[in-house]
C-alpha atoms as a PDB file:
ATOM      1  CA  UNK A   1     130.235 -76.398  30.408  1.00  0.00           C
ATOM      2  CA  UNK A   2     127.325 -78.684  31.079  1.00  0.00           C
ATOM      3  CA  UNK A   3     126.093 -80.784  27.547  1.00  0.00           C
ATOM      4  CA  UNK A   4     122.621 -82.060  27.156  1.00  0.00           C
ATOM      5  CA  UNK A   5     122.662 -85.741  26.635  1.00  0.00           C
ATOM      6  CA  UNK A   6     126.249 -85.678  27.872  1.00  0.00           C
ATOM      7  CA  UNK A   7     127.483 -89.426  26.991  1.00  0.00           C
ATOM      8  CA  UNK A   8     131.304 -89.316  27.709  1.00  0.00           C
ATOM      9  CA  UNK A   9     134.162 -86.959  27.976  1.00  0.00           C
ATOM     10  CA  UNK A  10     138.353 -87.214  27.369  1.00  0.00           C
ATOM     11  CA  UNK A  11     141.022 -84.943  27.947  1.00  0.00           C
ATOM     12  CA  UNK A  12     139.532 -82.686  25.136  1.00  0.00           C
ATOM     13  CA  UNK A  13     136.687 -83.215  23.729  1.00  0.00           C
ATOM     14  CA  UNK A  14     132.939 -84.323  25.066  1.00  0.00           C
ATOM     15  CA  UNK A  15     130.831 -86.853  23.485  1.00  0.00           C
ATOM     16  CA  UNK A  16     126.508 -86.276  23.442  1.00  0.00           C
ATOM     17  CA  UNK A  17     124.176 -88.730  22.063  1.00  0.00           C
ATOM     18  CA  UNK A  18     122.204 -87.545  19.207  1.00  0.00           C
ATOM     19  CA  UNK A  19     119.937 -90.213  18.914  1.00  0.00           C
ATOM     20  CA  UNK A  20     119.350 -94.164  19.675  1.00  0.00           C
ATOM     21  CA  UNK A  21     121.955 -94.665  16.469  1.00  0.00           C
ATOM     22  CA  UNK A  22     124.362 -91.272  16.537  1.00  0.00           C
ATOM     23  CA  UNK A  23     126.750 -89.338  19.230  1.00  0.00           C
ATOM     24  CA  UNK A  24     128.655 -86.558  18.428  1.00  0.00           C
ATOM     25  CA  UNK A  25     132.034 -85.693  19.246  1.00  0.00           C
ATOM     26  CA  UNK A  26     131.949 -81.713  20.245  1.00  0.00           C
ATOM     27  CA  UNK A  27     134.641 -79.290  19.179  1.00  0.00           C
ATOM     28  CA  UNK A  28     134.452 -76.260  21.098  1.00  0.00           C
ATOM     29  CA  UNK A  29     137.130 -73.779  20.595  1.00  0.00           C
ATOM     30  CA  UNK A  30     140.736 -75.081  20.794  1.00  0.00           C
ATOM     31  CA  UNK A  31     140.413 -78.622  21.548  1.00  0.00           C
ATOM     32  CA  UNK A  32     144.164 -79.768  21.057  1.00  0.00           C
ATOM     33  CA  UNK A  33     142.456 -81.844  18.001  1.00  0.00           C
ATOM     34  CA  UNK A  34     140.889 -80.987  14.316  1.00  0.00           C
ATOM     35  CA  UNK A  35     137.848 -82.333  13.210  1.00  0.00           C
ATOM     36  CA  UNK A  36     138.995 -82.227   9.611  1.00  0.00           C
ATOM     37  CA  UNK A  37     141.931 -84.506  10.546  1.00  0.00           C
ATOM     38  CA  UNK A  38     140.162 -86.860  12.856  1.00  0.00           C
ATOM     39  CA  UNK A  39     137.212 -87.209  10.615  1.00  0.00           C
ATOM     40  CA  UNK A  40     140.033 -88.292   7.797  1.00  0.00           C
ATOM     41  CA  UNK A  41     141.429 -91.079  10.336  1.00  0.00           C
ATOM     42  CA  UNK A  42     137.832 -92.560  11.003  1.00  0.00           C
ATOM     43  CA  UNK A  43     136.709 -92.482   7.270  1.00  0.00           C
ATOM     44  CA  UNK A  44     140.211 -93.960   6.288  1.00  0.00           C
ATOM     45  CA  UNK A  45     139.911 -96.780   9.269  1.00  0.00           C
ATOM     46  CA  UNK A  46     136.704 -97.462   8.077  1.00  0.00           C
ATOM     47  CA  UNK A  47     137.129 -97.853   4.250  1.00  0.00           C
ATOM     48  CA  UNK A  48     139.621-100.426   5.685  1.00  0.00           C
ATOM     49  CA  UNK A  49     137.191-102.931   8.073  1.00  0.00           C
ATOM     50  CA  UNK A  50     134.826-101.989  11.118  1.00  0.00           C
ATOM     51  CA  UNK A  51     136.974-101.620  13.838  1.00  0.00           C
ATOM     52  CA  UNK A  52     136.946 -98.325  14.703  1.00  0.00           C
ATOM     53  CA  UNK A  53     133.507 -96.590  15.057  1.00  0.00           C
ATOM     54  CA  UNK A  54     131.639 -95.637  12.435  1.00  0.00           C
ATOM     55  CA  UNK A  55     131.907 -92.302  11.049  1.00  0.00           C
ATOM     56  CA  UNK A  56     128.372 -90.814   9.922  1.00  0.00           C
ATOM     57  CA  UNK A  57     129.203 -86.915   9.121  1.00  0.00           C
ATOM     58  CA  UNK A  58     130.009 -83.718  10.113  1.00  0.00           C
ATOM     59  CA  UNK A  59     127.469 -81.378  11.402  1.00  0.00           C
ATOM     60  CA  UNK A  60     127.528 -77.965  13.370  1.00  0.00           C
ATOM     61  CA  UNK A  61     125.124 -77.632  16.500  1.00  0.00           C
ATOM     62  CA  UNK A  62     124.001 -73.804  16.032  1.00  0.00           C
ATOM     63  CA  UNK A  63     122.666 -74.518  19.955  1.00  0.00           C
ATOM     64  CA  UNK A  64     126.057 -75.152  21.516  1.00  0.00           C
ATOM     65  CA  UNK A  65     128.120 -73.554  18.904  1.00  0.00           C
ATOM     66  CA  UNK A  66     130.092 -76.336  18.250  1.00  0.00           C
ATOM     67  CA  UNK A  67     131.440 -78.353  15.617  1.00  0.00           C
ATOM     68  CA  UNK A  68     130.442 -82.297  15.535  1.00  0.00           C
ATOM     69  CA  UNK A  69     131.906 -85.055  14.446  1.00  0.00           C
ATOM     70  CA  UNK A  70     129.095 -87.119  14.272  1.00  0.00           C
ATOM     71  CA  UNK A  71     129.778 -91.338  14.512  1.00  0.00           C
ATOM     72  CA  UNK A  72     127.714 -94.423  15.339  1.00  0.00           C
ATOM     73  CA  UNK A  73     126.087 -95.181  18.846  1.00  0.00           C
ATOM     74  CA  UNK A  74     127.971 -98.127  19.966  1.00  0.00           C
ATOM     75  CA  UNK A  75     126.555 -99.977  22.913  1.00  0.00           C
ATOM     76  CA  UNK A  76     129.218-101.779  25.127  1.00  0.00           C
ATOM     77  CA  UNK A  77     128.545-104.983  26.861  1.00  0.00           C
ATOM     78  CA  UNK A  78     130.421-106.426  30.230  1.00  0.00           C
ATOM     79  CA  UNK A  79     133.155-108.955  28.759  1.00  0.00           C
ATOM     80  CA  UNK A  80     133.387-110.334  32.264  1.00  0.00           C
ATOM     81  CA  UNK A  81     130.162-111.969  31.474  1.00  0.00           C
ATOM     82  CA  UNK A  82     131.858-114.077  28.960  1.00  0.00           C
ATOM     83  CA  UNK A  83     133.673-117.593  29.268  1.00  0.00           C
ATOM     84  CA  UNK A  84     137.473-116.645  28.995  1.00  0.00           C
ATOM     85  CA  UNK A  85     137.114-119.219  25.528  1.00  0.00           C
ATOM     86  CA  UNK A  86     134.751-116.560  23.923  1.00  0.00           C
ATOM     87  CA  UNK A  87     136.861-113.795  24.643  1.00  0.00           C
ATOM     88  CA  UNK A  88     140.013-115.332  23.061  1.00  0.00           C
ATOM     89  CA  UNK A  89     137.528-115.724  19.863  1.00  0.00           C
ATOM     90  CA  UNK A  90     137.010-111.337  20.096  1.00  0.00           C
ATOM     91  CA  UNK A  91     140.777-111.432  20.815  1.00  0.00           C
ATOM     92  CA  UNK A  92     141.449-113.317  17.753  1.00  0.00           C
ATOM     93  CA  UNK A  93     139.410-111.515  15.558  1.00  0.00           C
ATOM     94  CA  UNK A  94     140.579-107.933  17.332  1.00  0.00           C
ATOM     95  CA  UNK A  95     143.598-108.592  16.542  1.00  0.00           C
ATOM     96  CA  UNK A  96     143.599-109.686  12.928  1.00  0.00           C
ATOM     97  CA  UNK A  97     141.880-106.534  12.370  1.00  0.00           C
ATOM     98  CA  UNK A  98     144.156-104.672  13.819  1.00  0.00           C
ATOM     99  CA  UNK A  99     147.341-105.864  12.096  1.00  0.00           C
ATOM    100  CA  UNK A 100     144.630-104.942   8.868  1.00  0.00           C
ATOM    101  CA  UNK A 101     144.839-101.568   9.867  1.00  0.00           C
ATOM    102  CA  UNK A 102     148.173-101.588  10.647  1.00  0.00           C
ATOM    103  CA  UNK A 103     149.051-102.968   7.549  1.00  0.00           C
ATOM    104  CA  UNK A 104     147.119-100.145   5.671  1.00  0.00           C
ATOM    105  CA  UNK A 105     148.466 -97.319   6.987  1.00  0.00           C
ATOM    106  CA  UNK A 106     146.267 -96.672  10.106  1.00  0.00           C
ATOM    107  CA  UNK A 107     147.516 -96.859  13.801  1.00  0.00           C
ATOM    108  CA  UNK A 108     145.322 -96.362  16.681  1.00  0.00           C
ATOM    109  CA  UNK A 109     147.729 -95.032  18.881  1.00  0.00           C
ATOM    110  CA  UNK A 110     145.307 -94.839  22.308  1.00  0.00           C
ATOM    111  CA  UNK A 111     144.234 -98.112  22.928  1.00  0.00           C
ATOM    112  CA  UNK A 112     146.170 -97.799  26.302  1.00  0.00           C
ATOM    113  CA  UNK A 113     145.542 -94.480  28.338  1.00  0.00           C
ATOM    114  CA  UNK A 114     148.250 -92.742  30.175  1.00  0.00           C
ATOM    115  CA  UNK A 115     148.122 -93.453  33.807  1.00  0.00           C
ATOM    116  CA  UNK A 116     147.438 -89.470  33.903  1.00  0.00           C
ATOM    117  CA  UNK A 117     143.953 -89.306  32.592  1.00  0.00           C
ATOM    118  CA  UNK A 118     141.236 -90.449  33.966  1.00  0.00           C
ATOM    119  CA  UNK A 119     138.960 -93.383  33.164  1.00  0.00           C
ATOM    120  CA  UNK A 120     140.306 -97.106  33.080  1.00  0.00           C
ATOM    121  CA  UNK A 121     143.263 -98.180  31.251  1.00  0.00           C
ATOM    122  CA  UNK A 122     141.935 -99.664  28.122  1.00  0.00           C
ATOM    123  CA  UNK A 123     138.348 -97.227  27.907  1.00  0.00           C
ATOM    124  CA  UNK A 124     138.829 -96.897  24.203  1.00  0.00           C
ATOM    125  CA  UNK A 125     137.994-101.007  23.359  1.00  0.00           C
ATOM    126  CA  UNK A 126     135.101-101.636  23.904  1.00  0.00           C
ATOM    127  CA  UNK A 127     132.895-105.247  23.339  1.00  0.00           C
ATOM    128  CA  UNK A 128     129.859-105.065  21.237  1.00  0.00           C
ATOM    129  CA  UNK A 129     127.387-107.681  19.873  1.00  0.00           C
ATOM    130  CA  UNK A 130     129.282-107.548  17.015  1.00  0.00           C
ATOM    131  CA  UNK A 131     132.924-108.090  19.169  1.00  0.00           C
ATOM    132  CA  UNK A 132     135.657-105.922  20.424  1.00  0.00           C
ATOM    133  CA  UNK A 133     135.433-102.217  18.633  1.00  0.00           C
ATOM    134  CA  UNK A 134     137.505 -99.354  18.845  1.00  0.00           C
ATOM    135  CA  UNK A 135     136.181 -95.427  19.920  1.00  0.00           C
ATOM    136  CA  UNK A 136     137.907 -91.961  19.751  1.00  0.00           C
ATOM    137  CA  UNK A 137     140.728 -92.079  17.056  1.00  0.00           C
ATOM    138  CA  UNK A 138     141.368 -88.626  18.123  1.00  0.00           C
ATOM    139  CA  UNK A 139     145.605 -88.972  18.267  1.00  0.00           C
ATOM    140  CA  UNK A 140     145.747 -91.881  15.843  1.00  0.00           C
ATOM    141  CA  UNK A 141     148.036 -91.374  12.912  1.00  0.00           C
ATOM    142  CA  UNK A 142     147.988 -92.370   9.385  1.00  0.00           C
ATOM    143  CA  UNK A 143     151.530 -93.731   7.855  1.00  0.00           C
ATOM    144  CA  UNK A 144     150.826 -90.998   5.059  1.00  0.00           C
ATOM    145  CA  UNK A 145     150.697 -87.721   7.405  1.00  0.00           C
ATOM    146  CA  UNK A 146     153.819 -89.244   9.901  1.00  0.00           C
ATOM    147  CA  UNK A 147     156.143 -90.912   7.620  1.00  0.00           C
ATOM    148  CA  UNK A 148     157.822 -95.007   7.988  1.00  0.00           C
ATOM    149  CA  UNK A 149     160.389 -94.148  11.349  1.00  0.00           C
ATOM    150  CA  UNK A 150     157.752 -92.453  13.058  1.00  0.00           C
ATOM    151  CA  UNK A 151     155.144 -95.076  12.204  1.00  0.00           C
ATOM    152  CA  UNK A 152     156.616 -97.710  12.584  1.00  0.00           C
ATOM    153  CA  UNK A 153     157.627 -96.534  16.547  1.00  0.00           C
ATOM    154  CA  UNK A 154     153.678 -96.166  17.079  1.00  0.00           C
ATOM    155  CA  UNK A 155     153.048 -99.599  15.544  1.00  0.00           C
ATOM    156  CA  UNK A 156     155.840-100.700  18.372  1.00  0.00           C
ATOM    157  CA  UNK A 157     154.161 -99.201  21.185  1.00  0.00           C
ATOM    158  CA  UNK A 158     150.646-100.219  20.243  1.00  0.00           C
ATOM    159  CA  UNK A 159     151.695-104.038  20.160  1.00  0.00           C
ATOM    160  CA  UNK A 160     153.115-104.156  23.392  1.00  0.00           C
ATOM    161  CA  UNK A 161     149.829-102.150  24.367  1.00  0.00           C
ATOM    162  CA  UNK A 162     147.748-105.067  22.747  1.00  0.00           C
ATOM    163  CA  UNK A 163     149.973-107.798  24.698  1.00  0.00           C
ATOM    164  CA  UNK A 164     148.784-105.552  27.624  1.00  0.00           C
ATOM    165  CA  UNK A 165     145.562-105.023  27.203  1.00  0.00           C
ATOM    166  CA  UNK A 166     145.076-109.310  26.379  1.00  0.00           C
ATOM    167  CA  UNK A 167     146.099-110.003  29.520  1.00  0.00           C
ATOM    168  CA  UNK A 168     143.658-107.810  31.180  1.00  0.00           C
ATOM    169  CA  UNK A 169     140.921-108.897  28.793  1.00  0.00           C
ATOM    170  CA  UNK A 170     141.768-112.554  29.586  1.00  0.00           C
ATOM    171  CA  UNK A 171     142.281-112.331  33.238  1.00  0.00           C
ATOM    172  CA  UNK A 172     139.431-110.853  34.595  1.00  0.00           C
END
């Protein structure tokens, strides 16, 4: 289906901008993900620092029929633009918040795409004015809803994911 405004689009779900400060996150039918759920992962990432994007509300578009998980308008900036010593400052800080959200409960679980979907590897971070931020928490998990074992094993995978994606950020 063709969106008005059409900003983005994953595996499931298509992203349209609202307005100059809002984009919306369309659920349309079975989408493999729940608002409800997602919606609980942003507002919990959130409540812990401002990594992840901000979530704003959720909303029903009576044009498109679809459900909307509506977050803030995040504007991403070329890193390659950047001296390498800059980036190791967003790095730094990226990080730290990162192991915050880790350490709360809250695990990201995409920063890293599967080589089988499209877009580039690390999509998901993106640099802002205000440094490196983190979109579409659509299969992150919270401790709480998976349990320590399983946790923990997502926490393992997304730190050799950060390793991975440093390099890139630092290399390029």
């Amino acid at each position: 289906m063709k969106y008005p405004r059409k900003l983005s689009s994953g595996a499931n779900n298509t992203v349209i901008v609202i307005s100059e400060t809002e984009v919306a996150k369309l659920f349309i039918g079975d989408t493999r993900s729940e608002i409800g759920s997602e919606s609980e992962k942003m507002q919990f990432a959130n409540a812990v620092n401002n990594l992840v994007a901000k979530f704003i509300r959720l909303d029903f578009n009576e044009t498109l029929q679809a459900e909307m998980l509506v977050m803030e308008r995040i504007y991403p900036i070329d890193f390659r633009s950047y001296e390498v010593e800059i980036r190791e400052l967003w790095l730094d800080v990226f990080e730290d918040d990162l192991k915050k959200l880790h350490n709360a409960g809250f695990v990201h679980r995409d920063l890293k795409r599967p080589s089988n979907i499209g877009g580039l590897a690390f999509d998901n971070i993106l640099l802002t004015q205000t440094g490196l931020r983190l979109i579409d928490v659509g299969i992150s998990a919270l401790r709480k809803q998976v349990g320590d074992k399983i946790f923990e094993k997502y926490i393992e995978i997304e730190n050799k994911e950060i390793q991975e994606f440093k390099e890139y950020f630092l290399s390029r």
